[in-house]
N, C-alpha and C. Protein backbone atom coordinates (compact mmCIF):
# COMPACT_ATOMS: atom_id res chain seq x y z
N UNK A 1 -39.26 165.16 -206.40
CA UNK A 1 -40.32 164.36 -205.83
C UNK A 1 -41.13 163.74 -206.96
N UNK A 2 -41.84 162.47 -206.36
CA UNK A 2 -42.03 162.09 -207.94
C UNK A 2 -43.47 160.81 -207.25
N UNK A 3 -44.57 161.43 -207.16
CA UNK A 3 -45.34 160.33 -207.18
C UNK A 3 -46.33 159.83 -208.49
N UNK A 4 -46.61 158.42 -207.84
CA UNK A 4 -47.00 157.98 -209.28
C UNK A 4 -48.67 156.99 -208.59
N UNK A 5 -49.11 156.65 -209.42
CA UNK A 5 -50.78 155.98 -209.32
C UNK A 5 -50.98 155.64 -210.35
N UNK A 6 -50.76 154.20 -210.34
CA UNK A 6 -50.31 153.39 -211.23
C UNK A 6 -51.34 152.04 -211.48
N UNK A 7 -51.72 151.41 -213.09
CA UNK A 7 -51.91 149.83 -212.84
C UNK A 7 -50.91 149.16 -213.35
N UNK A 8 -49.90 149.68 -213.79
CA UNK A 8 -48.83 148.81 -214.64
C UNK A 8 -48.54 148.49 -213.37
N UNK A 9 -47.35 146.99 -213.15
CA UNK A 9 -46.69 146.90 -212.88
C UNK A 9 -45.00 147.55 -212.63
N UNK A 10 -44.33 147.80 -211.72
CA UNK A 10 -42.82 148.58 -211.84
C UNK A 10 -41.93 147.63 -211.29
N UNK A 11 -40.98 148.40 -212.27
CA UNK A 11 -39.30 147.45 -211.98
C UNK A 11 -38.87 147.91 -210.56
N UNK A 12 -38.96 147.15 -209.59
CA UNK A 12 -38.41 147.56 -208.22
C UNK A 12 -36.85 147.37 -208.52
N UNK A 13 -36.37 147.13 -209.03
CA UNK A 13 -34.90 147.47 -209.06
C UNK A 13 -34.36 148.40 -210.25
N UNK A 14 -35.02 148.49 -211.40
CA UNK A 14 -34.89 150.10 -212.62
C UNK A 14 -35.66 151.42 -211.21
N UNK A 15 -36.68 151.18 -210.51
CA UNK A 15 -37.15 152.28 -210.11
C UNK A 15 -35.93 152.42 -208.85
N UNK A 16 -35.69 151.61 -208.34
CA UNK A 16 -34.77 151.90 -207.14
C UNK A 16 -33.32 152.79 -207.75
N UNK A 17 -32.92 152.12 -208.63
CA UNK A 17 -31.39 152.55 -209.23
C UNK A 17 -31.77 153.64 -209.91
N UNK A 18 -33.05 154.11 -210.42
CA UNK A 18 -32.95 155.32 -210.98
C UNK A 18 -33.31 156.41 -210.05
N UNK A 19 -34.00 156.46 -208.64
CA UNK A 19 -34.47 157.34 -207.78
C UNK A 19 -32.96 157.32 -206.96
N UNK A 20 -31.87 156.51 -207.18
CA UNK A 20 -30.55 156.81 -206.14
C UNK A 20 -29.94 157.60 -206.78
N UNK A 21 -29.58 157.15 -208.66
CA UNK A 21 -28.80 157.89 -209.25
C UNK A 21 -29.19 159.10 -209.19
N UNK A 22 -28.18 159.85 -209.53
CA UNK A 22 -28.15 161.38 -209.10
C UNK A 22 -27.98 161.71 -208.08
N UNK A 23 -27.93 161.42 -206.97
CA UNK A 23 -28.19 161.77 -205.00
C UNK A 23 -26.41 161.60 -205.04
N UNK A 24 -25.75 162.26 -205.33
CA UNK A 24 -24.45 162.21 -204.92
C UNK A 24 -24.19 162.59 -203.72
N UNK A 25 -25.04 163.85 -203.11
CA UNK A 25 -25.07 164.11 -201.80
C UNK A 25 -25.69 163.84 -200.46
N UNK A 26 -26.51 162.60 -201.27
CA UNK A 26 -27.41 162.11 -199.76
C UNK A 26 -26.68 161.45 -199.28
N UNK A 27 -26.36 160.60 -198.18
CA UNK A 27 -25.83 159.57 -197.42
C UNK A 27 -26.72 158.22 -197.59
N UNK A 28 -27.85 158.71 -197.75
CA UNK A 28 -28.75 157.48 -197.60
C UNK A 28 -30.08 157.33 -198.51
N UNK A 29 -30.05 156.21 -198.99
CA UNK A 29 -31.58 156.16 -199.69
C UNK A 29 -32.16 154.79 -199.16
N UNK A 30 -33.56 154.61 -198.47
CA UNK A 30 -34.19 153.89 -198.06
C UNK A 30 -35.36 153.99 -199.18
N UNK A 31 -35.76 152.51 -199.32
CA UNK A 31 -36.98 151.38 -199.51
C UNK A 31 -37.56 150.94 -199.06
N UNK A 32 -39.08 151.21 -199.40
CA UNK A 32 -39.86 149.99 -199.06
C UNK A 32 -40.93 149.43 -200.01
N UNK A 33 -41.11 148.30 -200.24
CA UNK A 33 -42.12 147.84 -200.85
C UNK A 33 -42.95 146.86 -200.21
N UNK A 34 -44.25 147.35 -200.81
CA UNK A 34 -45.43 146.18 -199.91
C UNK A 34 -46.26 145.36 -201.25
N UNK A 35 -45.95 144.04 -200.38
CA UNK A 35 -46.26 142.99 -201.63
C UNK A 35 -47.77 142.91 -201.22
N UNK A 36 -48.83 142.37 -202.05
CA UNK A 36 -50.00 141.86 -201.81
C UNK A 36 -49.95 140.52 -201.26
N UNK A 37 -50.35 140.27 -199.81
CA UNK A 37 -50.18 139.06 -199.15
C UNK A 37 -51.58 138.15 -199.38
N UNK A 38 -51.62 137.62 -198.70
CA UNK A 38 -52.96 136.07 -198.45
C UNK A 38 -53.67 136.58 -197.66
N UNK A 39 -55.16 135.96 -197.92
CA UNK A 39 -55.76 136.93 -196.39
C UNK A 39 -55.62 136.19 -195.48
N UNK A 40 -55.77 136.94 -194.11
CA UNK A 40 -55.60 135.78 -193.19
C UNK A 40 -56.44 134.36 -193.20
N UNK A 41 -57.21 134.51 -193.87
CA UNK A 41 -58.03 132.67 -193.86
C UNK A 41 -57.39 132.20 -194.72
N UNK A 42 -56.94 132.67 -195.78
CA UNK A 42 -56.72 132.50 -197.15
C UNK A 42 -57.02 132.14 -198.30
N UNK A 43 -56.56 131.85 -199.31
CA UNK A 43 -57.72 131.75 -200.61
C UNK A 43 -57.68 132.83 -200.85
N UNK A 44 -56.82 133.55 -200.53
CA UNK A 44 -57.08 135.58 -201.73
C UNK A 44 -56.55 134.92 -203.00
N UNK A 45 -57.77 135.48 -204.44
CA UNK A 45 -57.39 135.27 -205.76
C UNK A 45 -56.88 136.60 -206.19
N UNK A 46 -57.54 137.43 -205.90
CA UNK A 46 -56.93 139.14 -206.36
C UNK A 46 -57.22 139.93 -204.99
N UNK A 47 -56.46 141.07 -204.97
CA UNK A 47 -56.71 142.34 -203.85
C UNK A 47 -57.05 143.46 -204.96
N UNK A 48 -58.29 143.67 -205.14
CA UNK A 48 -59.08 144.83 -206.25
C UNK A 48 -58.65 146.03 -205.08
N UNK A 49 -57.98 147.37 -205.99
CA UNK A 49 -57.81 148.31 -205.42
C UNK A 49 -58.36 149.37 -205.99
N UNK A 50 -59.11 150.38 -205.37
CA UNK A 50 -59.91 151.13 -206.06
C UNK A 50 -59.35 152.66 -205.83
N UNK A 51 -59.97 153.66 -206.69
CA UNK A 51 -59.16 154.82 -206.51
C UNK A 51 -60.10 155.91 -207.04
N UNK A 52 -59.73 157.23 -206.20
CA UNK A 52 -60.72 158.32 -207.29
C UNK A 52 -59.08 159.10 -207.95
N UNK A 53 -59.09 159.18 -209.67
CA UNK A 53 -57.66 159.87 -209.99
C UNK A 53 -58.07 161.55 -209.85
N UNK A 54 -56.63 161.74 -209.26
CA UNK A 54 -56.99 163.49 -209.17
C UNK A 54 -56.50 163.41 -207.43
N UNK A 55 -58.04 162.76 -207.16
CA UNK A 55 -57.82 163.08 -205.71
C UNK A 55 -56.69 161.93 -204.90
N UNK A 56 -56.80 161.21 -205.52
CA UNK A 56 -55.25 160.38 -205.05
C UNK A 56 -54.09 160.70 -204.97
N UNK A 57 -53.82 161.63 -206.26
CA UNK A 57 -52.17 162.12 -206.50
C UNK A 57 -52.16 163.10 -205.74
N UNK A 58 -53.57 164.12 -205.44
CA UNK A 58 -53.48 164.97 -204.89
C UNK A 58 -53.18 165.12 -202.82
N UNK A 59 -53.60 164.03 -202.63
CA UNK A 59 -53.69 163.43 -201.49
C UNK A 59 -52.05 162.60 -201.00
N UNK A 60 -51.45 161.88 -201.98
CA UNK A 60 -50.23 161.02 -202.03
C UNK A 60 -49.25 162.49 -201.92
N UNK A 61 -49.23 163.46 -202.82
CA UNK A 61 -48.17 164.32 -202.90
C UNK A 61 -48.55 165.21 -202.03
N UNK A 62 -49.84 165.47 -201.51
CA UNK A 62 -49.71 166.39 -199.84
C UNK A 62 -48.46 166.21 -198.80
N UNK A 63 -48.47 164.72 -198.64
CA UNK A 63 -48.03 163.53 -197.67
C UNK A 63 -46.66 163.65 -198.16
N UNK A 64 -46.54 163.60 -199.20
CA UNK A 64 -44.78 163.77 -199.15
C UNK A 64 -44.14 165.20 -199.25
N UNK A 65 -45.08 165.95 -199.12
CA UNK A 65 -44.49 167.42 -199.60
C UNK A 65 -44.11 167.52 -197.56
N UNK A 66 -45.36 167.06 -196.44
CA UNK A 66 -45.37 167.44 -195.71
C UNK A 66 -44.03 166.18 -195.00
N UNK A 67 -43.75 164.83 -195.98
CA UNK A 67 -42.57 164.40 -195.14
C UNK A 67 -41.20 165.36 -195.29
N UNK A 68 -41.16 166.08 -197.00
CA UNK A 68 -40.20 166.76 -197.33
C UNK A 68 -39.56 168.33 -195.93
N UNK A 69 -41.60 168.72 -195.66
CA UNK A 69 -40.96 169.50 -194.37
C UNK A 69 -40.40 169.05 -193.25
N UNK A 70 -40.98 167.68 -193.03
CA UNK A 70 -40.56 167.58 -191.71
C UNK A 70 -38.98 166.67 -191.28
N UNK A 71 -38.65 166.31 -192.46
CA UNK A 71 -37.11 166.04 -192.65
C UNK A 71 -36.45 166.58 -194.01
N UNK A 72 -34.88 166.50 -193.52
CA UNK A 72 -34.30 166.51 -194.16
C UNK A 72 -34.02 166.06 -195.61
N UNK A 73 -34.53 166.23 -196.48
CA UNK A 73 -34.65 165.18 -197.19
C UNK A 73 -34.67 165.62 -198.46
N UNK A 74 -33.45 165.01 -199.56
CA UNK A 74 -32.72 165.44 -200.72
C UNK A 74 -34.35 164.83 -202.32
N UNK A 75 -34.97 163.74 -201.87
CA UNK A 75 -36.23 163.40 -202.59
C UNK A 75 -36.61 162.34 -202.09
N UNK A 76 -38.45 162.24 -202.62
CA UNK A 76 -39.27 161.40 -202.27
C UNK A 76 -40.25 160.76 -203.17
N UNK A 77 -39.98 159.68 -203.24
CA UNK A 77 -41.05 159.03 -204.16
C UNK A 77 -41.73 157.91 -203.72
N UNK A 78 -42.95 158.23 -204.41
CA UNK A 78 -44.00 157.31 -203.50
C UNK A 78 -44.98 156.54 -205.36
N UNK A 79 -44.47 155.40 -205.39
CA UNK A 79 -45.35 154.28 -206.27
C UNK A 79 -46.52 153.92 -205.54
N UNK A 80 -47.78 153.96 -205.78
CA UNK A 80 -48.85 153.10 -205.59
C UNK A 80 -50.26 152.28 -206.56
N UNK A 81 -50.13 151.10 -206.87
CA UNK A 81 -50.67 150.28 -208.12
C UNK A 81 -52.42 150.12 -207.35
N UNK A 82 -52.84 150.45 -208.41
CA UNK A 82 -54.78 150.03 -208.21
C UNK A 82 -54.99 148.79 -209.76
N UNK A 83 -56.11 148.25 -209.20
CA UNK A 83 -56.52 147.54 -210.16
C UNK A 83 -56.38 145.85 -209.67
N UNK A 84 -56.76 144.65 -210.05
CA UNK A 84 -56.89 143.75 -209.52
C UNK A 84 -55.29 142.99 -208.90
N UNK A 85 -54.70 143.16 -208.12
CA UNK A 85 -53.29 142.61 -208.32
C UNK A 85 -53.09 141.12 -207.39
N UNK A 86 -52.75 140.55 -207.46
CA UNK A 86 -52.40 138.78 -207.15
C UNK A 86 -51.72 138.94 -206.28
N UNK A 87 -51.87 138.14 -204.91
CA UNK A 87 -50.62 137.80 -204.05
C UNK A 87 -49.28 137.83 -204.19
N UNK A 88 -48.51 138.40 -203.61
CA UNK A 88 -46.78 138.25 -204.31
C UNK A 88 -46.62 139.28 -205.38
N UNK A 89 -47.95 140.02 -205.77
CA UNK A 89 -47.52 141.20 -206.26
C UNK A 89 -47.02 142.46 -205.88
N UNK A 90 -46.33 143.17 -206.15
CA UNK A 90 -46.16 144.61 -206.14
C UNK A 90 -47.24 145.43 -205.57
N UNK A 91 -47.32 146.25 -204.77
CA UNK A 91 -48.72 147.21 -204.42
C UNK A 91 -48.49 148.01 -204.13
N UNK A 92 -47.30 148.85 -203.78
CA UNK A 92 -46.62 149.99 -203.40
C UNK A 92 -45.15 149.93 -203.15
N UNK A 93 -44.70 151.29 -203.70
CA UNK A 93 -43.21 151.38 -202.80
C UNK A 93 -43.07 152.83 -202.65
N UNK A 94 -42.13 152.78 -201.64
CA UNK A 94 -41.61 154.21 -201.04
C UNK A 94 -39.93 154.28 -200.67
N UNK A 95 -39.77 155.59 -201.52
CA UNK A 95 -38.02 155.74 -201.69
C UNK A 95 -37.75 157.29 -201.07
N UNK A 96 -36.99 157.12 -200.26
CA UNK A 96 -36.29 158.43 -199.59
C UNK A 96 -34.84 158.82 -199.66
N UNK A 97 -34.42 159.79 -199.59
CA UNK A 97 -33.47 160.04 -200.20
C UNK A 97 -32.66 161.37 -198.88
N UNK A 98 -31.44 161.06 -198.66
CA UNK A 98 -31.44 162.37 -197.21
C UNK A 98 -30.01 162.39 -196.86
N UNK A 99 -29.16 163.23 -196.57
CA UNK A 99 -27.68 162.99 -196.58
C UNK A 99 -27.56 161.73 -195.10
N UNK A 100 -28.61 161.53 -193.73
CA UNK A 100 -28.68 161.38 -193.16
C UNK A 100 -29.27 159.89 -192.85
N UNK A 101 -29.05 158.91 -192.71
CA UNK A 101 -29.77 157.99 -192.46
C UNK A 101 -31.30 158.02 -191.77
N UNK A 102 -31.05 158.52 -190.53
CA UNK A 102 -32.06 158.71 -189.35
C UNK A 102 -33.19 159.34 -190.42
N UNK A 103 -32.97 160.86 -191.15
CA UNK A 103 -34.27 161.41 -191.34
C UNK A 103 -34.82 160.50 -193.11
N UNK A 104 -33.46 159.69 -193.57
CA UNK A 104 -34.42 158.97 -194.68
C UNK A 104 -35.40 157.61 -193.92
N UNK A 105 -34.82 156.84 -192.87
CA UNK A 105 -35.94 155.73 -192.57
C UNK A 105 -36.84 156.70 -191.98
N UNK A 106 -36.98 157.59 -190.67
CA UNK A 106 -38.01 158.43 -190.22
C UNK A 106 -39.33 158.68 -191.07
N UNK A 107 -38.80 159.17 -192.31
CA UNK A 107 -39.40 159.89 -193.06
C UNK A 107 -40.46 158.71 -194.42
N UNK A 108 -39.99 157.71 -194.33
CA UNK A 108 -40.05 156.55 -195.29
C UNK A 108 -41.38 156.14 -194.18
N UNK A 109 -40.97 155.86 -193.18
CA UNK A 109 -41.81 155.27 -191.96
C UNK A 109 -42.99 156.09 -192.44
N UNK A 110 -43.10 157.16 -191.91
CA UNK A 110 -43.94 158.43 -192.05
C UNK A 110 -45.01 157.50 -192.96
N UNK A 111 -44.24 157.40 -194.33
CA UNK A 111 -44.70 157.91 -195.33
C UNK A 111 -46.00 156.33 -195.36
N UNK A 112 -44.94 155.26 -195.22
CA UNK A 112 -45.45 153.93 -194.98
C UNK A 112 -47.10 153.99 -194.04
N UNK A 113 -47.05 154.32 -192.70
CA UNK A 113 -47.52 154.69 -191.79
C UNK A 113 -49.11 155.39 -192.53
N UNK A 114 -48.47 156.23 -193.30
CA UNK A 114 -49.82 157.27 -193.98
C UNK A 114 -50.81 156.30 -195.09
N UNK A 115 -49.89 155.94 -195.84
CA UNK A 115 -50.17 155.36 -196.99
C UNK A 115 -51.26 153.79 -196.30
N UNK A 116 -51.15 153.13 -195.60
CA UNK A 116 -51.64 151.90 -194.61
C UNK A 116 -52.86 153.09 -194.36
N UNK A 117 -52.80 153.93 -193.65
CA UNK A 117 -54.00 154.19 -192.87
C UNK A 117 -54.74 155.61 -193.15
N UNK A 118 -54.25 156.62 -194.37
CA UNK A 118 -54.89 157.65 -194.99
C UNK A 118 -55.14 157.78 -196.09
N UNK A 119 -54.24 157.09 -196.74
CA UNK A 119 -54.71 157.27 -198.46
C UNK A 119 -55.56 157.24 -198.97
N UNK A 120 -56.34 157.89 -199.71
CA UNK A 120 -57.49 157.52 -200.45
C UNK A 120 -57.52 156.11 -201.35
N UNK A 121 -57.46 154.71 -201.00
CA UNK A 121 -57.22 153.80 -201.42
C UNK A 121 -58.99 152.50 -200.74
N UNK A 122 -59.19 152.29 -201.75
CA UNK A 122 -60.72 151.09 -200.89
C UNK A 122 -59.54 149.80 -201.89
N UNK A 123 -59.99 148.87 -200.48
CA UNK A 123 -59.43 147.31 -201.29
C UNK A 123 -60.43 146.54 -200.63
N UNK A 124 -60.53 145.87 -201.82
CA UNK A 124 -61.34 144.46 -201.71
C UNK A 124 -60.52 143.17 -202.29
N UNK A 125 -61.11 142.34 -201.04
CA UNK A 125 -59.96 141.18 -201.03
C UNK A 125 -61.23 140.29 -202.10
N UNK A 126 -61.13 139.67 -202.83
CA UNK A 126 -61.56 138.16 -203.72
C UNK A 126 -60.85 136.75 -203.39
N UNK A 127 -61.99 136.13 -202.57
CA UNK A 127 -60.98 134.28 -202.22
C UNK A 127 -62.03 133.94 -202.92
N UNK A 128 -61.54 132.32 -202.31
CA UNK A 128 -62.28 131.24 -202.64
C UNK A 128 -63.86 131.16 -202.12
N UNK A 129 -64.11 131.98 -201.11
CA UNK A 129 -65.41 132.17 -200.42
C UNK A 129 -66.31 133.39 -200.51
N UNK A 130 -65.57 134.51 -201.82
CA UNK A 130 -66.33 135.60 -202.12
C UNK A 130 -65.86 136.50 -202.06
N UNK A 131 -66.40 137.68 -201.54
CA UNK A 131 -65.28 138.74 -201.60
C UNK A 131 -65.94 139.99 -200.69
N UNK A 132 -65.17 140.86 -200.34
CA UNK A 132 -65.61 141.71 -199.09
C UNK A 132 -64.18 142.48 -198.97
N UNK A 133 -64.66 143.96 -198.23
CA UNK A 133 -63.90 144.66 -198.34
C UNK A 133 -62.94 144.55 -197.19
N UNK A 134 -61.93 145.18 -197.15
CA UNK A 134 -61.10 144.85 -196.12
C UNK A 134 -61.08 146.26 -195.26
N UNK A 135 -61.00 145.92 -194.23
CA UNK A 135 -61.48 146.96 -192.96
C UNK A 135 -60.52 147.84 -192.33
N UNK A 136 -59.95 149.07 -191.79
CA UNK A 136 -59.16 149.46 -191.10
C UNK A 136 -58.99 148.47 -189.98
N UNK A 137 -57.46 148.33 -189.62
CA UNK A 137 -56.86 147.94 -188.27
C UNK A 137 -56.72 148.75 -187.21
N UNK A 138 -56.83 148.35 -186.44
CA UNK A 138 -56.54 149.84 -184.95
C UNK A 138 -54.93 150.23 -185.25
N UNK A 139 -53.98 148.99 -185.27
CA UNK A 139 -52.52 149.25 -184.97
C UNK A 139 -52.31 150.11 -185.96
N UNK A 140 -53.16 149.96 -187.36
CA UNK A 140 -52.52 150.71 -187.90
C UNK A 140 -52.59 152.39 -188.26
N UNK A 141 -54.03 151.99 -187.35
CA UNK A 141 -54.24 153.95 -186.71
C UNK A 141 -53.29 154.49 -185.82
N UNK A 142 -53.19 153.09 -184.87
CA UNK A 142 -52.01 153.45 -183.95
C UNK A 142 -50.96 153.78 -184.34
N UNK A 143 -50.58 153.53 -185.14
CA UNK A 143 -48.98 153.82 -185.83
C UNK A 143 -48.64 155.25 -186.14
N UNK A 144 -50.03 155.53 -186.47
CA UNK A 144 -50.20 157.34 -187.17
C UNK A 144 -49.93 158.39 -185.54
N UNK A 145 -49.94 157.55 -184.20
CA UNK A 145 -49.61 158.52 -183.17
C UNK A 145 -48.78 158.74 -182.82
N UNK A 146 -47.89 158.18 -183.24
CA UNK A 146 -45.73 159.01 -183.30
C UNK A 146 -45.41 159.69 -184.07
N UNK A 147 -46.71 160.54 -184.74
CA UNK A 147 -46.11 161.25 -185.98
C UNK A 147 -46.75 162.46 -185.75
């Protein structure tokens, strides 16, 4: 298992090919990455992501220890970048690893699902008209009730 809390930038394809290699026995390794989008008005110049360290990693690797119980699942790694990042950037990814298809997307979902709506993460969006923080969504509380 391998989480990380990060401002560098990461190679989504060195991090992907190195979290598969080795898994000779999984069946399946699932991805996901979430780019920094536009806000909905638009005019986002940066998405500032803020963080307390300690309690982030400590909080990120709860979440995957508890996807590790609840599937099958050979490893889990969870990337997440703080610090000012640009539209079309990188802002997270999540890699699962499971002889099984079903319990690596399940479990990826999970993880997706948490990370959107528990993480210890504050973002503030910066446009052309100022800047303000960005608010929880319902759906994406909603999402946390199939789990």
């Amino acid at each position: 298992m391998r989480v990380s809390v990060q401002e560098a930038p990461f190679d989504l394809g060195a991090e992907t090919a190195g979290f598969a290699a080795g898994h000779q026995n999984m069946g399946a390794v699932v991805t996901f990455t979430g780019v920094v989008r536009d806000s909905d008005a638009g005019g986002l110049k940066v998405m500032e992501i803020e963080h307390y360290p300690g309690m982030t990693e400590r909080a990120l690797t709860d979440i995957a220890q508890e996807a590790q119980r609840r599937w099958s699942l050979g490893d889990v790694m969870v990337i997440h970048r703080h610090g000012s990042l640009a539209p079309g950037e990188m802002i997270m990814m999540v890699a699962t690893a499971a002889r099984h298809r079903k319990d690596a997307f399940e479990a990826a979902e999970f993880l997706m699902d948490y990370l959107k709506s528990r993480a210890p993460f504050w973002k503030r969006e910066v446009t052309d008209r100022g800047a303000g923080w960005v608010a929880a969504k319902a759906e994406d509380e909603d999402a946390l009730t199939r789990w």
